[in-house]
N, C-alpha and C. Protein backbone atom coordinates (compact mmCIF):
# COMPACT_ATOMS: atom_id res chain seq x y z
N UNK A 1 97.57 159.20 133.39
CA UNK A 1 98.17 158.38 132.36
C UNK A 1 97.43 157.04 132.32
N UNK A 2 96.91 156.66 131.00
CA UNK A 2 96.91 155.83 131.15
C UNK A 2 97.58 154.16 131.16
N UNK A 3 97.34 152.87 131.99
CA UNK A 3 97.95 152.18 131.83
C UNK A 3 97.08 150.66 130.84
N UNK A 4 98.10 149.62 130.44
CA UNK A 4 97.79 148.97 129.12
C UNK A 4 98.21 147.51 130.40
N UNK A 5 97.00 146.80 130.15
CA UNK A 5 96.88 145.69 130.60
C UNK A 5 98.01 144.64 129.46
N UNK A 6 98.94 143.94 129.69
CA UNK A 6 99.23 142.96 128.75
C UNK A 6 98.40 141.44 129.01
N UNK A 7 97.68 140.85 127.72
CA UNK A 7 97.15 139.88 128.34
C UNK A 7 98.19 138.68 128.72
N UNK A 8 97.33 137.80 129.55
CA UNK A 8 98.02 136.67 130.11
C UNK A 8 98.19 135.63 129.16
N UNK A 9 98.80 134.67 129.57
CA UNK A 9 99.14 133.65 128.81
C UNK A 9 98.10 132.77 128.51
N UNK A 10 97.30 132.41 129.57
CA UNK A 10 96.10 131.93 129.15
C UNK A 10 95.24 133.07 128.49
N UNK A 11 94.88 134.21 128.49
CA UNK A 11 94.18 134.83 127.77
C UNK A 11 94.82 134.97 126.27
N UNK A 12 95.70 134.86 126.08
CA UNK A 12 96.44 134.81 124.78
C UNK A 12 96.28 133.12 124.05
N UNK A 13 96.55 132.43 124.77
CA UNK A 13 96.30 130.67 123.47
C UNK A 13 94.65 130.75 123.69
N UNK A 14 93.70 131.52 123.95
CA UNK A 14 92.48 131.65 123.37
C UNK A 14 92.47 132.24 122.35
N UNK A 15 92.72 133.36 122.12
CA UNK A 15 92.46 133.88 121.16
C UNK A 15 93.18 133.49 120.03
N UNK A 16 92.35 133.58 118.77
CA UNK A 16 92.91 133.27 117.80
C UNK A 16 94.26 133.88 117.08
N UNK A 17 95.00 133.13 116.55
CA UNK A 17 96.07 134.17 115.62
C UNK A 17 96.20 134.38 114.50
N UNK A 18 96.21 135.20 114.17
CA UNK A 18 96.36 136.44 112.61
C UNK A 18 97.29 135.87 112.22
N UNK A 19 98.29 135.05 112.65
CA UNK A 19 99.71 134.77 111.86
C UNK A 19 99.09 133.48 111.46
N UNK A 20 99.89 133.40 110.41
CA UNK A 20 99.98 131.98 109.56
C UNK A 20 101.07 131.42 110.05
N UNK A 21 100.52 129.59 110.84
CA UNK A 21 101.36 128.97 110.88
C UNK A 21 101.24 127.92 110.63
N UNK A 22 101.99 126.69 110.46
CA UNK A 22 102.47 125.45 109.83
C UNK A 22 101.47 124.54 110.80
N UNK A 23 101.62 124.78 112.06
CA UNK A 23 100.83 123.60 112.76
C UNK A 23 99.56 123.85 113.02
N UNK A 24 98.99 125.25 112.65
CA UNK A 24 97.39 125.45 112.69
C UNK A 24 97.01 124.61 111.94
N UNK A 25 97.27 124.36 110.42
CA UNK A 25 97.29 123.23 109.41
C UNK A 25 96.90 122.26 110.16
N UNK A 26 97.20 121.30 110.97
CA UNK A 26 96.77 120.29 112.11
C UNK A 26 95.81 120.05 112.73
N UNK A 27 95.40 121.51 113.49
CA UNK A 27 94.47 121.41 114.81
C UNK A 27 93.30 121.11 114.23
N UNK A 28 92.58 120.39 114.84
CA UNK A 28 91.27 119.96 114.81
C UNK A 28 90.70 121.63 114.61
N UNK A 29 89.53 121.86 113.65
CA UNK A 29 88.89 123.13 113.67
C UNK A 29 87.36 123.17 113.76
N UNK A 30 87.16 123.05 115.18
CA UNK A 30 85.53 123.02 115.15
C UNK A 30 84.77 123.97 114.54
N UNK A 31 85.61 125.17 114.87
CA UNK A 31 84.68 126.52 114.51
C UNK A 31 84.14 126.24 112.88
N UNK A 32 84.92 125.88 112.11
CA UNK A 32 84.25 125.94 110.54
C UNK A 32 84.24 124.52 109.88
N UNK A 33 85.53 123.75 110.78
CA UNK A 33 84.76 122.40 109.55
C UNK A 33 84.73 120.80 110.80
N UNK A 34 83.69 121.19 111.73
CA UNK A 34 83.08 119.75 112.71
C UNK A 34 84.46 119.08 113.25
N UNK A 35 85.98 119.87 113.63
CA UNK A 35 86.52 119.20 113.93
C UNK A 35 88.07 118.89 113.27
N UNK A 36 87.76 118.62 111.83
CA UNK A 36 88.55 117.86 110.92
C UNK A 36 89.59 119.23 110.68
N UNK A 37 90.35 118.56 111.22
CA UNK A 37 92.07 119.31 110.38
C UNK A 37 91.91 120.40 109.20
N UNK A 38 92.62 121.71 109.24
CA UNK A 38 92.49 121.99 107.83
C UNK A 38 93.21 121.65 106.70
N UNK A 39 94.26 121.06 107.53
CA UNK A 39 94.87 120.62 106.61
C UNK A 39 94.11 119.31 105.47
N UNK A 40 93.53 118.73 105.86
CA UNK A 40 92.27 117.51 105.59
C UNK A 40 91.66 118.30 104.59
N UNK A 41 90.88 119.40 104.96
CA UNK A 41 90.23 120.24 103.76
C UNK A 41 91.32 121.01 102.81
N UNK A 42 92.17 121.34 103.24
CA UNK A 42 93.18 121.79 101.82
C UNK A 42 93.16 120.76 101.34
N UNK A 43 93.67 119.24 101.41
CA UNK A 43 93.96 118.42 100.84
C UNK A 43 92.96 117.93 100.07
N UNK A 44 91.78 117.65 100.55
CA UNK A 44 90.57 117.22 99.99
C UNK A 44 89.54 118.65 98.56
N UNK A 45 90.49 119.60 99.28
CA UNK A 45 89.95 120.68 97.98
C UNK A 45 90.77 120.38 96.71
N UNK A 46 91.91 120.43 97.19
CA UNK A 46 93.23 119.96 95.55
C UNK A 46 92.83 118.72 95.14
N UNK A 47 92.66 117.50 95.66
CA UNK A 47 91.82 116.25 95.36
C UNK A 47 90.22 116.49 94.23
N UNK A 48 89.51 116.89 94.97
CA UNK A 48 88.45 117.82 93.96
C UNK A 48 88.91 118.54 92.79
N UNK A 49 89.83 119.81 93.41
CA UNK A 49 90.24 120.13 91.93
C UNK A 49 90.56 119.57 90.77
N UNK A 50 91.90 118.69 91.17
CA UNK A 50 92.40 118.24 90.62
C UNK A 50 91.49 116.78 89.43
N UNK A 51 90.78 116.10 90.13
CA UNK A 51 89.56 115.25 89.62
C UNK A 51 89.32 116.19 88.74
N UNK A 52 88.16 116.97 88.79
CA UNK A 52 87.55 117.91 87.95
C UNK A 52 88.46 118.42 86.74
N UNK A 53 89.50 119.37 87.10
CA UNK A 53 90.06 119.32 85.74
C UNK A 53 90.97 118.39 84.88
N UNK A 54 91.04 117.10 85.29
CA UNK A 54 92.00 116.10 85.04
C UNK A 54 90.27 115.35 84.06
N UNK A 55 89.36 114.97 84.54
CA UNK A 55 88.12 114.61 84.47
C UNK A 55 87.31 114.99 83.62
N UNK A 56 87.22 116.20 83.74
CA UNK A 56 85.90 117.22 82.57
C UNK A 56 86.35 117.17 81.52
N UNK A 57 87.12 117.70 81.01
CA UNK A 57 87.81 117.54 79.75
C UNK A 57 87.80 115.95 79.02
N UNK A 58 88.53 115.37 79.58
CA UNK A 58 89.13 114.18 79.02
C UNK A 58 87.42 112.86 78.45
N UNK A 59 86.78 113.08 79.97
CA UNK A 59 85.73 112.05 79.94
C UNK A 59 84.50 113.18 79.20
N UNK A 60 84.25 114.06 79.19
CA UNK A 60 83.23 114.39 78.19
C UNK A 60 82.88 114.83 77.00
N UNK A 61 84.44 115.23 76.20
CA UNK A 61 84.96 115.00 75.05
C UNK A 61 84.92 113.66 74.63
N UNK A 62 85.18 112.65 75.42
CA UNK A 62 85.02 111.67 74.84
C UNK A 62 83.33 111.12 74.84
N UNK A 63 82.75 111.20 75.51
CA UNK A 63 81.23 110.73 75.37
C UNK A 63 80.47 111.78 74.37
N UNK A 64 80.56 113.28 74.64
CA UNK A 64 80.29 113.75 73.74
C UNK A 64 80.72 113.55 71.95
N UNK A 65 81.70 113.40 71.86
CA UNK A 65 82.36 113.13 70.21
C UNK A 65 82.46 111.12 69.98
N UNK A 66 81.59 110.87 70.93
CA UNK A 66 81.47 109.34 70.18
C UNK A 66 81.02 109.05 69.39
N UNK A 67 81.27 108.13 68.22
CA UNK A 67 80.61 107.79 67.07
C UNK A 67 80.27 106.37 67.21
N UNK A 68 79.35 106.00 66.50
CA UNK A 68 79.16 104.44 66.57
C UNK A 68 78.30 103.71 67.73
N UNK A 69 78.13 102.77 68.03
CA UNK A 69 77.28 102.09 68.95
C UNK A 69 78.35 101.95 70.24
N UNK A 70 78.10 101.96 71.28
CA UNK A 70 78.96 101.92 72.31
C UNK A 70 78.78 100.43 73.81
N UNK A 71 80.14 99.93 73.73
CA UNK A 71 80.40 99.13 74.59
C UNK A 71 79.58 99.18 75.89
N UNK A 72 78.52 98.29 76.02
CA UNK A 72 78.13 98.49 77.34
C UNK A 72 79.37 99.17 78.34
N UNK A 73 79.73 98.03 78.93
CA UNK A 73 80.92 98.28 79.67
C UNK A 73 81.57 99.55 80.09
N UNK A 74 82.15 100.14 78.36
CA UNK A 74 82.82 101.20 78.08
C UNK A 74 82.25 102.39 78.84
N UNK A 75 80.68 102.18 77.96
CA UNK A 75 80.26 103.58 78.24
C UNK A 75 79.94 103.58 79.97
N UNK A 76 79.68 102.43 80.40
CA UNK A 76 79.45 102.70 82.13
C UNK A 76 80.42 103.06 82.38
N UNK A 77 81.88 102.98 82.26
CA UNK A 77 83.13 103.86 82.13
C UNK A 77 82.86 105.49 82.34
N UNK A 78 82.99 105.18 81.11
CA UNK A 78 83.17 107.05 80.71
C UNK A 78 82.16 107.51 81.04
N UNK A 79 80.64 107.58 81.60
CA UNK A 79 79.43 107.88 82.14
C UNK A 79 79.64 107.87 83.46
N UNK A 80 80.51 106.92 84.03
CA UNK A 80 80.62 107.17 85.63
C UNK A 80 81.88 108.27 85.66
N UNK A 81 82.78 108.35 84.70
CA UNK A 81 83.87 109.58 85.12
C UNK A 81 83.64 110.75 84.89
N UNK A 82 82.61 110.80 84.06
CA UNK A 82 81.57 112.08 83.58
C UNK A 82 81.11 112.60 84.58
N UNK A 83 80.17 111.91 85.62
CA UNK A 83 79.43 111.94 86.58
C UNK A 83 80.72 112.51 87.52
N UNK A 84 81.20 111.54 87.63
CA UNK A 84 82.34 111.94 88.64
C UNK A 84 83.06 113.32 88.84
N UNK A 85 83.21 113.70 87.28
CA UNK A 85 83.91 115.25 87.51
C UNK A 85 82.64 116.33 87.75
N UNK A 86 81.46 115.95 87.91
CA UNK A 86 80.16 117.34 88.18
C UNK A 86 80.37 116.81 89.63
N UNK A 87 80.15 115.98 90.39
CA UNK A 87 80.94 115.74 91.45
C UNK A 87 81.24 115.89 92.58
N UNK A 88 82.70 116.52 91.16
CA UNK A 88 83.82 116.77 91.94
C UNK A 88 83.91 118.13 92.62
N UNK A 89 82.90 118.95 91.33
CA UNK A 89 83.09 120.70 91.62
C UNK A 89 82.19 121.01 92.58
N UNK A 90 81.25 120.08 93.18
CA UNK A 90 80.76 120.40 94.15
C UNK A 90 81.40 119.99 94.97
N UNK A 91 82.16 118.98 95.25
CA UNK A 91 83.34 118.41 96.32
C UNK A 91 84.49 119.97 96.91
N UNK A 92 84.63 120.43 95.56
CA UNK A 92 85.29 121.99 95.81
C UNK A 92 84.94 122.72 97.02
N UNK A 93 83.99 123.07 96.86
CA UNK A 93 82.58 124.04 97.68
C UNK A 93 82.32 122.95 98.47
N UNK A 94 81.98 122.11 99.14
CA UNK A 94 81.47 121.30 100.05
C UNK A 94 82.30 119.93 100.59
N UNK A 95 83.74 120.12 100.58
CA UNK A 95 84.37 118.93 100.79
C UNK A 95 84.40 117.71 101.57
N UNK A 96 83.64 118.40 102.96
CA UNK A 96 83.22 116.83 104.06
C UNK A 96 81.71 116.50 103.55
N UNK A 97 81.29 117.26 102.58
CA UNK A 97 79.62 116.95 101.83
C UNK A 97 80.30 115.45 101.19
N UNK A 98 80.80 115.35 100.40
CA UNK A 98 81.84 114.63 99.18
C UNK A 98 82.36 113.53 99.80
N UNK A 99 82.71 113.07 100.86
CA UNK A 99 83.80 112.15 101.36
C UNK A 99 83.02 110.66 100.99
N UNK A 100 81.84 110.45 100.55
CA UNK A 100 81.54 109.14 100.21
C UNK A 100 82.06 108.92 98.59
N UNK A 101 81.79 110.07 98.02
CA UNK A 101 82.77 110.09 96.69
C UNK A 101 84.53 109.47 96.84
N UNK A 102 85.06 110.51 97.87
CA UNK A 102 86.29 110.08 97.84
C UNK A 102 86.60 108.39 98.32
N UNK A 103 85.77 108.15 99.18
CA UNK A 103 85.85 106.56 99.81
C UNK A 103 85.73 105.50 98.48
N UNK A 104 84.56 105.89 97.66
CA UNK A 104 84.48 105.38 96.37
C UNK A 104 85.58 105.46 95.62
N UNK A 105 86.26 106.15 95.42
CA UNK A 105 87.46 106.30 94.53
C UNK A 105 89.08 105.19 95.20
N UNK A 106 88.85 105.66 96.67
CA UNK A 106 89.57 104.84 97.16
C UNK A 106 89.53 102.89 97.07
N UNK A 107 87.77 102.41 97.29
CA UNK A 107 88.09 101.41 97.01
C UNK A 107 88.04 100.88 95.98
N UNK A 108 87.22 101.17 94.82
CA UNK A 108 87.38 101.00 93.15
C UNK A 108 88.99 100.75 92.59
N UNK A 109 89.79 102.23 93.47
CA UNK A 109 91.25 102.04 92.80
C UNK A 109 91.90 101.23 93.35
N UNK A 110 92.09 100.97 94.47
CA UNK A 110 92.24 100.26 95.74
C UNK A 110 92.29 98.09 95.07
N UNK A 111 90.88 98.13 95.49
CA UNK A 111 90.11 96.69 94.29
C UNK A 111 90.86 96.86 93.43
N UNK A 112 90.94 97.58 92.15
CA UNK A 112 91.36 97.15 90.95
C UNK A 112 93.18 96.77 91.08
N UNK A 113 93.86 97.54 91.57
CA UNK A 113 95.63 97.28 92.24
C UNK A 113 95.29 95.76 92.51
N UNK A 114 94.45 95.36 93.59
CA UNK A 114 95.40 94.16 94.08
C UNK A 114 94.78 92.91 92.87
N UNK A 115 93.41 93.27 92.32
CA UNK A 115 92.50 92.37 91.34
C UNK A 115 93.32 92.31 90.11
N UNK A 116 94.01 93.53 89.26
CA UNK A 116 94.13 92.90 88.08
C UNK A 116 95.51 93.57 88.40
N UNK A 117 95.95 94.68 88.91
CA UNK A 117 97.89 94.69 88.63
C UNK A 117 98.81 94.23 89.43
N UNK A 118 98.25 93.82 90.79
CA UNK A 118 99.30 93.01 91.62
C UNK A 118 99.51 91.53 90.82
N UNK A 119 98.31 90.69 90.33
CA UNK A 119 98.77 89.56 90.21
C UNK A 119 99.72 89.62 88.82
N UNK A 120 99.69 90.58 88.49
CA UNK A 120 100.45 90.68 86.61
C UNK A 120 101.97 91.17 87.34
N UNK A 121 102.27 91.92 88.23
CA UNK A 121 103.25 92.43 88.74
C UNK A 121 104.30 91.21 89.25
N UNK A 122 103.16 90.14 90.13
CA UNK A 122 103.41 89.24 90.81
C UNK A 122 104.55 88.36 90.16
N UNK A 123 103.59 87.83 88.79
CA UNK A 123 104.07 86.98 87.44
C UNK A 123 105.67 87.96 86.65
N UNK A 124 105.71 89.21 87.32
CA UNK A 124 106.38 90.03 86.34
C UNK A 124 105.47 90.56 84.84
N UNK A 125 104.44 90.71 84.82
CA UNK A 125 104.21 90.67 83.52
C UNK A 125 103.16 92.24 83.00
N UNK A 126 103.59 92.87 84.18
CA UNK A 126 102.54 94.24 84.39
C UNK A 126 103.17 94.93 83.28
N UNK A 127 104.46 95.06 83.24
CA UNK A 127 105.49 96.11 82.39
C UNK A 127 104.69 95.67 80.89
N UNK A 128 104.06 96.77 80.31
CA UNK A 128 104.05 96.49 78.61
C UNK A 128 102.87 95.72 78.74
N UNK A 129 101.97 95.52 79.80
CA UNK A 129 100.63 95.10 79.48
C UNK A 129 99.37 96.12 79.28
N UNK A 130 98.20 95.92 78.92
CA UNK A 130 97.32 96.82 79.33
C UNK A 130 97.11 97.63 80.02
N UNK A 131 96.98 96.66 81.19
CA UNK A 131 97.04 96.97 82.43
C UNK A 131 98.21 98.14 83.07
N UNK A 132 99.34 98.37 82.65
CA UNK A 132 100.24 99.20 83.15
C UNK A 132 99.85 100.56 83.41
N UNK A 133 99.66 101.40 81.92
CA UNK A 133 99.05 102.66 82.23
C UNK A 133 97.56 103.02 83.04
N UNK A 134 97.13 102.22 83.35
CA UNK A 134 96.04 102.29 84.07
C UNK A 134 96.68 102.40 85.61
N UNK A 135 97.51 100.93 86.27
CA UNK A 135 98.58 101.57 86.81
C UNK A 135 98.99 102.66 87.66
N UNK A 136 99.80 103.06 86.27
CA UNK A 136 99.82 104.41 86.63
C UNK A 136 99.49 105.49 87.45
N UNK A 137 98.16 105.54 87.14
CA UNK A 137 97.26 106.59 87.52
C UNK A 137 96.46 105.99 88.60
N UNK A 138 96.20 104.78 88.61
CA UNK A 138 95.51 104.46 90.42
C UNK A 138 96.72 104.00 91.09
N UNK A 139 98.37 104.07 91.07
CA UNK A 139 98.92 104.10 92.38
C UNK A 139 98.57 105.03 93.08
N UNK A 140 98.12 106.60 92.77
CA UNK A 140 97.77 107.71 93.30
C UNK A 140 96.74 107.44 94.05
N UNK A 141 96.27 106.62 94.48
CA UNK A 141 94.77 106.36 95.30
C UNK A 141 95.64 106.25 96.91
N UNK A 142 97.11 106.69 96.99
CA UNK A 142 97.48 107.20 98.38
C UNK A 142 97.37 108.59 98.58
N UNK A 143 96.89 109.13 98.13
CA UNK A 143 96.43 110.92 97.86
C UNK A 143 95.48 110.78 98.52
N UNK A 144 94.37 110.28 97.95
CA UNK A 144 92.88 110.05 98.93
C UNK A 144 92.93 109.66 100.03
N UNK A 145 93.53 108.22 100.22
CA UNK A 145 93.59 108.21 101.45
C UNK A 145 94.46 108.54 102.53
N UNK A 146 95.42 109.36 101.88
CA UNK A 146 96.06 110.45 103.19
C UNK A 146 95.07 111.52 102.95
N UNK A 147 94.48 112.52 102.19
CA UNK A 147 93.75 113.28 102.39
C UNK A 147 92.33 113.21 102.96
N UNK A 148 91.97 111.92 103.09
CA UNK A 148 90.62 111.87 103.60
C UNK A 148 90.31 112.08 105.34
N UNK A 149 89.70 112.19 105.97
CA UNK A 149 89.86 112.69 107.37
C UNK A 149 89.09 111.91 108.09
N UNK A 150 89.74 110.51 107.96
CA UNK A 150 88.95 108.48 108.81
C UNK A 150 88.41 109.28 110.25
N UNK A 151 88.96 109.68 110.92
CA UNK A 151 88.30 110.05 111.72
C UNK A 151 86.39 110.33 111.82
N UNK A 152 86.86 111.65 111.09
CA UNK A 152 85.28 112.14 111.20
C UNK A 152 84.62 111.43 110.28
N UNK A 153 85.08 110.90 109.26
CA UNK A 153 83.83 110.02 108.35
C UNK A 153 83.48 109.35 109.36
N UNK A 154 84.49 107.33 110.25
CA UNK A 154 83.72 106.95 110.90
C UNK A 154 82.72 107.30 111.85
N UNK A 155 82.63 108.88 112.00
CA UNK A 155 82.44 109.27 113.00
C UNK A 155 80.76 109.91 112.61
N UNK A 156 80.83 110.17 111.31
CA UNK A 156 79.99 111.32 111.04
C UNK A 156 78.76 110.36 110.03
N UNK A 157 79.60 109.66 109.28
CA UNK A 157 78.93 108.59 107.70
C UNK A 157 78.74 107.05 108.73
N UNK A 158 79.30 106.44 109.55
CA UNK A 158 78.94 105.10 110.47
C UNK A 158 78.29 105.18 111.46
N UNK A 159 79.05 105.86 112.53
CA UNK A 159 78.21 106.08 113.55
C UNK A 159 76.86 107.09 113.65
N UNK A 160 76.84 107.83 113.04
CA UNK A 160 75.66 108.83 112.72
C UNK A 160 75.91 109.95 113.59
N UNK A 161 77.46 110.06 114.48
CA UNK A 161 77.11 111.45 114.76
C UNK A 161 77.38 112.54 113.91
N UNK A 162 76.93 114.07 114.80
CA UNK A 162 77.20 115.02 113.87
C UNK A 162 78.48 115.97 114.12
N UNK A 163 78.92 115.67 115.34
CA UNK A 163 80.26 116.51 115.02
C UNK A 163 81.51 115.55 115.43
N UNK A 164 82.64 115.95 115.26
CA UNK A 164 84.50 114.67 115.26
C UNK A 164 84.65 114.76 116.35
């Protein structure tokens, strides 16, 4: 007859598990991404996504169907969000490739909050200004930086090493 070894407890938290669970999400994952959480890369893939199709549409419809001579200014606008959503879809496919993108987004949106809507907020005077709906859409610049993974950037983009 034969007999069936059960493995040990230490031979068991080696090996990997087939089950899906909540706190694998967490662990540092050297094997496929230098370290960084997967949860960090789920987050940083929906971040990408989300750019891209929020992005492509909106900013190249508009540069494409412009008429007329265009706002310096403007068009460095809509030319950098253009840029931004081709990007982004490589941010998809390559997400710790991307993280100087996301840092960019962070302090642009970041800068602009405390530069032009804190002091209008300050005065009371954000509600019903320009400035509001813009707003809007960069309070979300706490997305990035909970999804970004400070760790391994300082680690990987400052210090120059190569793995977290």
């Amino acid at each position: 007859m034969k007999s069936f070894n059960l493995p040990t407890e230490a031979e068991d938290s080696i090996k990997p598990s087939s089950r899906f669970s909540v706190l694998n999400l967490f662990k540092r994952d050297y094997q496929h991404y230098e370290g960084v959480p997967r949860i960090n890369i789920y987050l940083l893939r929906l971040l990408f996504t989300l750019m891209f199709l929020f992005l492509t549409y909106e900013s190249w419809n508009h540069i494409l169907k412009h008429t007329g001579p265009w706002d310096n200014a403007n068009a460095a606008a809509w030319c950098m969000w253009g840029s931004y959503s081709v990007i982004s879809f490589i941010g998809m496919l390559r997400p710790l490739k991307m993280l100087p993108i996301v840092l960019f987004e962070i302090v642009y949106k970041t800068a602009w909050l405390f530069v032009v809507a804190y002091p209008l907020w300050v005065k009371n005077e954000l509600i019903g200004s320009s400035a509001e709906g813009m707003t809007r859409v960069f309070i979300w610049v706490v997305f990035p930086i909970v999804a970004m993974p400070w760790r391994y950037f300082f680690r990987t983009h400052l210090l120059g090493k190569r793995t977290a």
